[in-house]
N, C-alpha and C. Protein backbone atom coordinates (compact mmCIF):
# COMPACT_ATOMS: atom_id res chain seq x y z
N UNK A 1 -167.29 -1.96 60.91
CA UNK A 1 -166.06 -2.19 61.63
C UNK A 1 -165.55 -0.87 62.19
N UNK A 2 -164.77 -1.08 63.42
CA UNK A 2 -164.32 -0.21 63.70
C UNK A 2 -162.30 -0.14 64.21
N UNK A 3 -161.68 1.13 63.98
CA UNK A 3 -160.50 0.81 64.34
C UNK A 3 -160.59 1.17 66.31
N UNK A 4 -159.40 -0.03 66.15
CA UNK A 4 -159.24 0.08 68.16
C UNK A 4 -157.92 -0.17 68.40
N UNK A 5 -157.56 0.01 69.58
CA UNK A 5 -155.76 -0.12 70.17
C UNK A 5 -155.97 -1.06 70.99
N UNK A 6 -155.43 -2.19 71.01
CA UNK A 6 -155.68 -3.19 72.37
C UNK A 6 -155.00 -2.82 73.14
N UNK A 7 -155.42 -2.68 74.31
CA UNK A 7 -154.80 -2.15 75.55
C UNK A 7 -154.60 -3.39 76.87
N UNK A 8 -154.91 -4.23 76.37
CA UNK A 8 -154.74 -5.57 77.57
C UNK A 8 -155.40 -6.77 77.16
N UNK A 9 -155.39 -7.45 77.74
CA UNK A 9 -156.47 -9.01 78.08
C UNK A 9 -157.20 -9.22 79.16
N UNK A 10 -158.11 -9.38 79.12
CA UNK A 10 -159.10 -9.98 79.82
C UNK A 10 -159.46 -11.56 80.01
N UNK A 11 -159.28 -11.88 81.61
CA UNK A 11 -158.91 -13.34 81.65
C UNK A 11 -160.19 -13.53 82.87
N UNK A 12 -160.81 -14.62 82.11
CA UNK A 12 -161.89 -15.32 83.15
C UNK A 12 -162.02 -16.61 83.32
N UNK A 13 -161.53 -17.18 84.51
CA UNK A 13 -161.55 -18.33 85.00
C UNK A 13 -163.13 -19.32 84.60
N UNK A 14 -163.74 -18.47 85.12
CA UNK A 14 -165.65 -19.37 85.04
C UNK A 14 -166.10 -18.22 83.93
N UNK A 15 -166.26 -18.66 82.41
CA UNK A 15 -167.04 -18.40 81.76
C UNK A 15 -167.92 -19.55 80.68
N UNK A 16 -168.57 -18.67 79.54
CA UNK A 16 -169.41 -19.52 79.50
C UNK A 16 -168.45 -20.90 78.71
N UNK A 17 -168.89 -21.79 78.28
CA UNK A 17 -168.18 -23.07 78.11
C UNK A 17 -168.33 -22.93 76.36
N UNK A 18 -169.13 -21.94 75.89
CA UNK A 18 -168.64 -21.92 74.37
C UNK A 18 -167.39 -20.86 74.17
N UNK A 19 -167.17 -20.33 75.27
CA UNK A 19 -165.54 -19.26 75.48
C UNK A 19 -164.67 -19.65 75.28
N UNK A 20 -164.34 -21.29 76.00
CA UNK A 20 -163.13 -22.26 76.29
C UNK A 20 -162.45 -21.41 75.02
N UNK A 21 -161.13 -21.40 75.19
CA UNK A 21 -160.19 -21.24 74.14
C UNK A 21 -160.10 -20.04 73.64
N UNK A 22 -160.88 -18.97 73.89
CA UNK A 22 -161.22 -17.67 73.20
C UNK A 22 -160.85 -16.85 73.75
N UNK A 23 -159.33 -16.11 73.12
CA UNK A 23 -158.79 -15.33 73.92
C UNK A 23 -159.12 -13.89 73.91
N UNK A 24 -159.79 -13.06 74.92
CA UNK A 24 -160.51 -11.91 75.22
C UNK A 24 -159.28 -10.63 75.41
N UNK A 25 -159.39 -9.65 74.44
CA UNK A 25 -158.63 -8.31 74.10
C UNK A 25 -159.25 -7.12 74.95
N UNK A 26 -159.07 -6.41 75.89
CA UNK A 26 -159.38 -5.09 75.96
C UNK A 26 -159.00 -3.76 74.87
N UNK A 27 -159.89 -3.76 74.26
CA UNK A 27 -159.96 -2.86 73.22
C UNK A 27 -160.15 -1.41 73.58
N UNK A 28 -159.23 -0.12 73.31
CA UNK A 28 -160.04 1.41 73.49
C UNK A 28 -160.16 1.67 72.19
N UNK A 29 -161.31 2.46 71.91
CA UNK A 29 -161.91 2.57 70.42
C UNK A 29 -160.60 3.79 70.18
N UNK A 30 -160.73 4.19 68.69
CA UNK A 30 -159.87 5.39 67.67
C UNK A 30 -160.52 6.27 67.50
N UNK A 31 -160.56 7.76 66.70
CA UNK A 31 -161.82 8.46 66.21
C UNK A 31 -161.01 8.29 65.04
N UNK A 32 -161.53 9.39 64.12
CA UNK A 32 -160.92 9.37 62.58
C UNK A 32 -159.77 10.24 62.12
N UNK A 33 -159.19 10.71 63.57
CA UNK A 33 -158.06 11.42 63.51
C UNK A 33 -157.11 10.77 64.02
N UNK A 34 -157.29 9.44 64.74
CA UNK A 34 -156.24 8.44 65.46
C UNK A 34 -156.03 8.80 66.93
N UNK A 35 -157.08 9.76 67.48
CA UNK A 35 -157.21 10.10 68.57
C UNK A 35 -157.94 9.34 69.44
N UNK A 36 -157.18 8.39 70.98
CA UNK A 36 -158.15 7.46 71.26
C UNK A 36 -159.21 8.12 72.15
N UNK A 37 -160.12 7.13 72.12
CA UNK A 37 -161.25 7.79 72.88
C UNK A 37 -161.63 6.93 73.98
N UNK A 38 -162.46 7.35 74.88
CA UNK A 38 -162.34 7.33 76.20
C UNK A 38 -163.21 5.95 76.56
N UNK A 39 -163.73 5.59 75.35
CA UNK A 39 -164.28 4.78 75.90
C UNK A 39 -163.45 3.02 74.93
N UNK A 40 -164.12 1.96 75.92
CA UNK A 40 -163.56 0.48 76.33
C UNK A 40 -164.36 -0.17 76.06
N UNK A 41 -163.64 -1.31 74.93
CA UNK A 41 -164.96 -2.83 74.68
C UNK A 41 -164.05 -4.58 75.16
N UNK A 42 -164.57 -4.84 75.15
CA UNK A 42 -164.03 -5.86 75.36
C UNK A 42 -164.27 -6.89 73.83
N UNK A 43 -163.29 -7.86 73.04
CA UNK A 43 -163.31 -8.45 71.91
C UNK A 43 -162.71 -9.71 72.23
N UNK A 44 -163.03 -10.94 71.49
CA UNK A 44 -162.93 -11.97 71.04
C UNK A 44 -161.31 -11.71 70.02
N UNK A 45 -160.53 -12.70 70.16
CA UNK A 45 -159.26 -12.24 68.80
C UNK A 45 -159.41 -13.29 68.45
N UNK A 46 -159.46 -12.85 67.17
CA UNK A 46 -159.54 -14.13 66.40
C UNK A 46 -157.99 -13.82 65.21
N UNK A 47 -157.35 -13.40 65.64
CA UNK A 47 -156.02 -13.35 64.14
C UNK A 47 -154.83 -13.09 65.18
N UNK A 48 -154.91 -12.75 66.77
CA UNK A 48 -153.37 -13.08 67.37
C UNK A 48 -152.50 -11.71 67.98
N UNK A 49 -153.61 -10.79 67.99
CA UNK A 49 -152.94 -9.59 68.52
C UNK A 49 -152.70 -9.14 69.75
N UNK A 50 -151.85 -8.35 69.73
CA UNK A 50 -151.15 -8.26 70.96
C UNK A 50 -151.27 -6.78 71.90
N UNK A 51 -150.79 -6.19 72.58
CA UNK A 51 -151.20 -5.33 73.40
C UNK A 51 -150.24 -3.81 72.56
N UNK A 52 -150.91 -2.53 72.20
CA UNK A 52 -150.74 -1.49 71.63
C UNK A 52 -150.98 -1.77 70.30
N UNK A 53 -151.39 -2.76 69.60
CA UNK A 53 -151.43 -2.47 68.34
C UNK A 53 -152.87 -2.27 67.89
N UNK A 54 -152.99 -1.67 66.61
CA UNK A 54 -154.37 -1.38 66.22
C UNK A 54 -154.75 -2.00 65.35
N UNK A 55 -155.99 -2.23 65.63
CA UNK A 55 -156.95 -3.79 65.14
C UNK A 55 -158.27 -3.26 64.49
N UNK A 56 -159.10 -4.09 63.72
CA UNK A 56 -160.16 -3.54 62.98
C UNK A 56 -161.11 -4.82 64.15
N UNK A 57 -161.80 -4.14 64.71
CA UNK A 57 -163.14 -4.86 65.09
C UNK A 57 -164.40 -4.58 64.56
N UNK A 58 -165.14 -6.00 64.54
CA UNK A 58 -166.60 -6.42 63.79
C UNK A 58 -167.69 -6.67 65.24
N UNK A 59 -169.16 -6.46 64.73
CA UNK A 59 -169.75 -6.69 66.08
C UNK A 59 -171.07 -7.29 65.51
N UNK A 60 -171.38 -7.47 66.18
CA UNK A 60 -172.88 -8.33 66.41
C UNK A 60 -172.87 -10.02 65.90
N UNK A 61 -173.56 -9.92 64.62
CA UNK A 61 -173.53 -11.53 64.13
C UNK A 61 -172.59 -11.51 63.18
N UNK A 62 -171.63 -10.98 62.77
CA UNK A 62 -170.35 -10.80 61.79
C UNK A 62 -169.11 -11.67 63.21
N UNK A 63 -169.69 -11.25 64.30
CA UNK A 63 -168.17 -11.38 65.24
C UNK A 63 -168.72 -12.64 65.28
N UNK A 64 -170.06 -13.27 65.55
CA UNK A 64 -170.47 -15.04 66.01
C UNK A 64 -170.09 -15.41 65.32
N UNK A 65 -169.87 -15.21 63.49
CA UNK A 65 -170.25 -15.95 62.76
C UNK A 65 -168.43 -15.80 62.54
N UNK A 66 -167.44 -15.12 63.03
CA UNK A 66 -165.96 -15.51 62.42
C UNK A 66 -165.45 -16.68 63.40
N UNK A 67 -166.26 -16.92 64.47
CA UNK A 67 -165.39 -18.10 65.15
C UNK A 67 -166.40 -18.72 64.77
N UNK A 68 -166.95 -18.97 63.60
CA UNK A 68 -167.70 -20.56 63.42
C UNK A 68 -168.99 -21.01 64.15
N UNK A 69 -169.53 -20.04 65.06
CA UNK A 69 -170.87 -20.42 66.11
C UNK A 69 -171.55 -19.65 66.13
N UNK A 70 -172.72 -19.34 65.57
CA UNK A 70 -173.75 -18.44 66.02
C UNK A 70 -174.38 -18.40 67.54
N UNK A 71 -173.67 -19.09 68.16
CA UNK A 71 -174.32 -19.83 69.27
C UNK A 71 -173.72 -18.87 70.62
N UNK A 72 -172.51 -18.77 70.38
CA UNK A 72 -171.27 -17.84 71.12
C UNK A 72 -172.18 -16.56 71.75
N UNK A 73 -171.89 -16.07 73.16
CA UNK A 73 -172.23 -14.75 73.52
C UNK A 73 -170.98 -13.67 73.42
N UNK A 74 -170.91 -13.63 71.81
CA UNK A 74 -170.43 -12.15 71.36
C UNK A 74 -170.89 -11.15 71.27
N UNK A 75 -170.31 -10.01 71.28
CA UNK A 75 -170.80 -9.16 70.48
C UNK A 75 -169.74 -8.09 70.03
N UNK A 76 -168.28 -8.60 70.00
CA UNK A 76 -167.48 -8.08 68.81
C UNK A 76 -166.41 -8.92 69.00
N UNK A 77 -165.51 -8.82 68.03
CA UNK A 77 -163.94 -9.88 67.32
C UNK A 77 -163.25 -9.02 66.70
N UNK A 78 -162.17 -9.19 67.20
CA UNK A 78 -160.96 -8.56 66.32
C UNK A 78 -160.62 -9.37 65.19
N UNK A 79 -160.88 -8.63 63.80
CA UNK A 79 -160.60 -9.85 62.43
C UNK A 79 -159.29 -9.31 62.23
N UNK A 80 -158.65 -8.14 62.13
CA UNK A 80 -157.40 -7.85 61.37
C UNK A 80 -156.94 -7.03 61.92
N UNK A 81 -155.23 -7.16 61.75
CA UNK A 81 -154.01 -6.18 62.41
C UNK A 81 -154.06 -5.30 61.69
N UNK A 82 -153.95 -3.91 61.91
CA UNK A 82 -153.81 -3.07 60.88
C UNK A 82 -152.56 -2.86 60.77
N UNK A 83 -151.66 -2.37 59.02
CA UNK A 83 -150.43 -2.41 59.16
C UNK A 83 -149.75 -0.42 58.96
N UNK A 84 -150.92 -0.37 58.11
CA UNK A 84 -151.03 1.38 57.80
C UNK A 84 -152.33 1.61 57.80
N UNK A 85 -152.78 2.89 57.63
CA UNK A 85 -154.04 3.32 57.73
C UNK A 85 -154.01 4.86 56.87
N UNK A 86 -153.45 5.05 56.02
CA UNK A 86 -154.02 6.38 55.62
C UNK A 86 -155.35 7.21 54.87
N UNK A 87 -155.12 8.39 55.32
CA UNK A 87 -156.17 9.35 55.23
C UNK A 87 -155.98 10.53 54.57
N UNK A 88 -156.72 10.94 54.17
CA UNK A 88 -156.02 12.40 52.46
C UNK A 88 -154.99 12.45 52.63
N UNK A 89 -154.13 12.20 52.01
CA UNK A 89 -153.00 11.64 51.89
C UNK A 89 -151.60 12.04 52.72
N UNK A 90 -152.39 11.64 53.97
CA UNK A 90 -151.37 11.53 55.26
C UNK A 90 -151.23 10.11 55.65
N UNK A 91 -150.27 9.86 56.18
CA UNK A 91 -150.11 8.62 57.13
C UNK A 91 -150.59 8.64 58.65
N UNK A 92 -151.23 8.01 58.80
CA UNK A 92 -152.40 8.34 59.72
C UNK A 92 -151.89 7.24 61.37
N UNK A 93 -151.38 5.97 60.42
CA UNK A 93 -150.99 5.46 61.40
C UNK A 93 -150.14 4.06 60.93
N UNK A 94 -149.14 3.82 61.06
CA UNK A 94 -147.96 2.83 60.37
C UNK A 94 -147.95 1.81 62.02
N UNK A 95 -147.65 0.60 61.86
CA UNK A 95 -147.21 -0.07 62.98
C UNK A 95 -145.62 0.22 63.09
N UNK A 96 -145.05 -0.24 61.83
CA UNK A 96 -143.47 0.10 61.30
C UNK A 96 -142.95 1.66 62.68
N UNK A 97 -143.91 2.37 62.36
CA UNK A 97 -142.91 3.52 62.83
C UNK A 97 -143.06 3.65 64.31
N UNK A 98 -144.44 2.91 64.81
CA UNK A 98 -144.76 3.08 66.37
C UNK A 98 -143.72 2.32 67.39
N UNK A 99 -143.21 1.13 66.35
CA UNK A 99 -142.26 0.45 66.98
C UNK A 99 -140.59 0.80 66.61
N UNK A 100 -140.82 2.21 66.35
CA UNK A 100 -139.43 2.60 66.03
C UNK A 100 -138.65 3.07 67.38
């Protein structure tokens, strides 16, 4: 897994027909200092998140297999909101305070 900041949604009129219903996150990845990095994935949400917050994404057959289909053309899902994140014993990253 990796941590990411959703930075938008991604909306497609004609996709594939195991998509129907599957709402698509623009994700920018974290490093391990909470510094984002430059690069962009696109994710499956599967738990309801919303745009700036930071999410733990899964990839390959971990992401098919949380919406129930191996069948799905995934290849990552957002499973969880993160609420804190610390690191030697700093606070690395709180939702609480980003929305202060």
């Amino acid at each position: 897994m990796q941590i990411a900041k959703v930075r938008g949604t991604v909306v497609g009129t004609q996709k594939d027909p195991s998509l129907r219903g599957v709402k698509l996150l623009l994700l920018q990845l974290v490093d391990e200092e909470g510094n984002l990095l430059p690069s962009y994935e696109v994710a499956a949400d599967t738990v309801g998140a919303g745009v700036d917050e930071w999410v733990l994404v899964t990839r390959g057959s971990a992401a098919r297999q949380i919406l129930g289909n191996e069948q799905r053309p995934l290849d990552a899902a957002v499973v969880a909101i993160i609420d804190t994140i610390h690191l030697e014993n700093r606070l690395m990253y709180s939702k609480k305070e980003q929305y202060r």
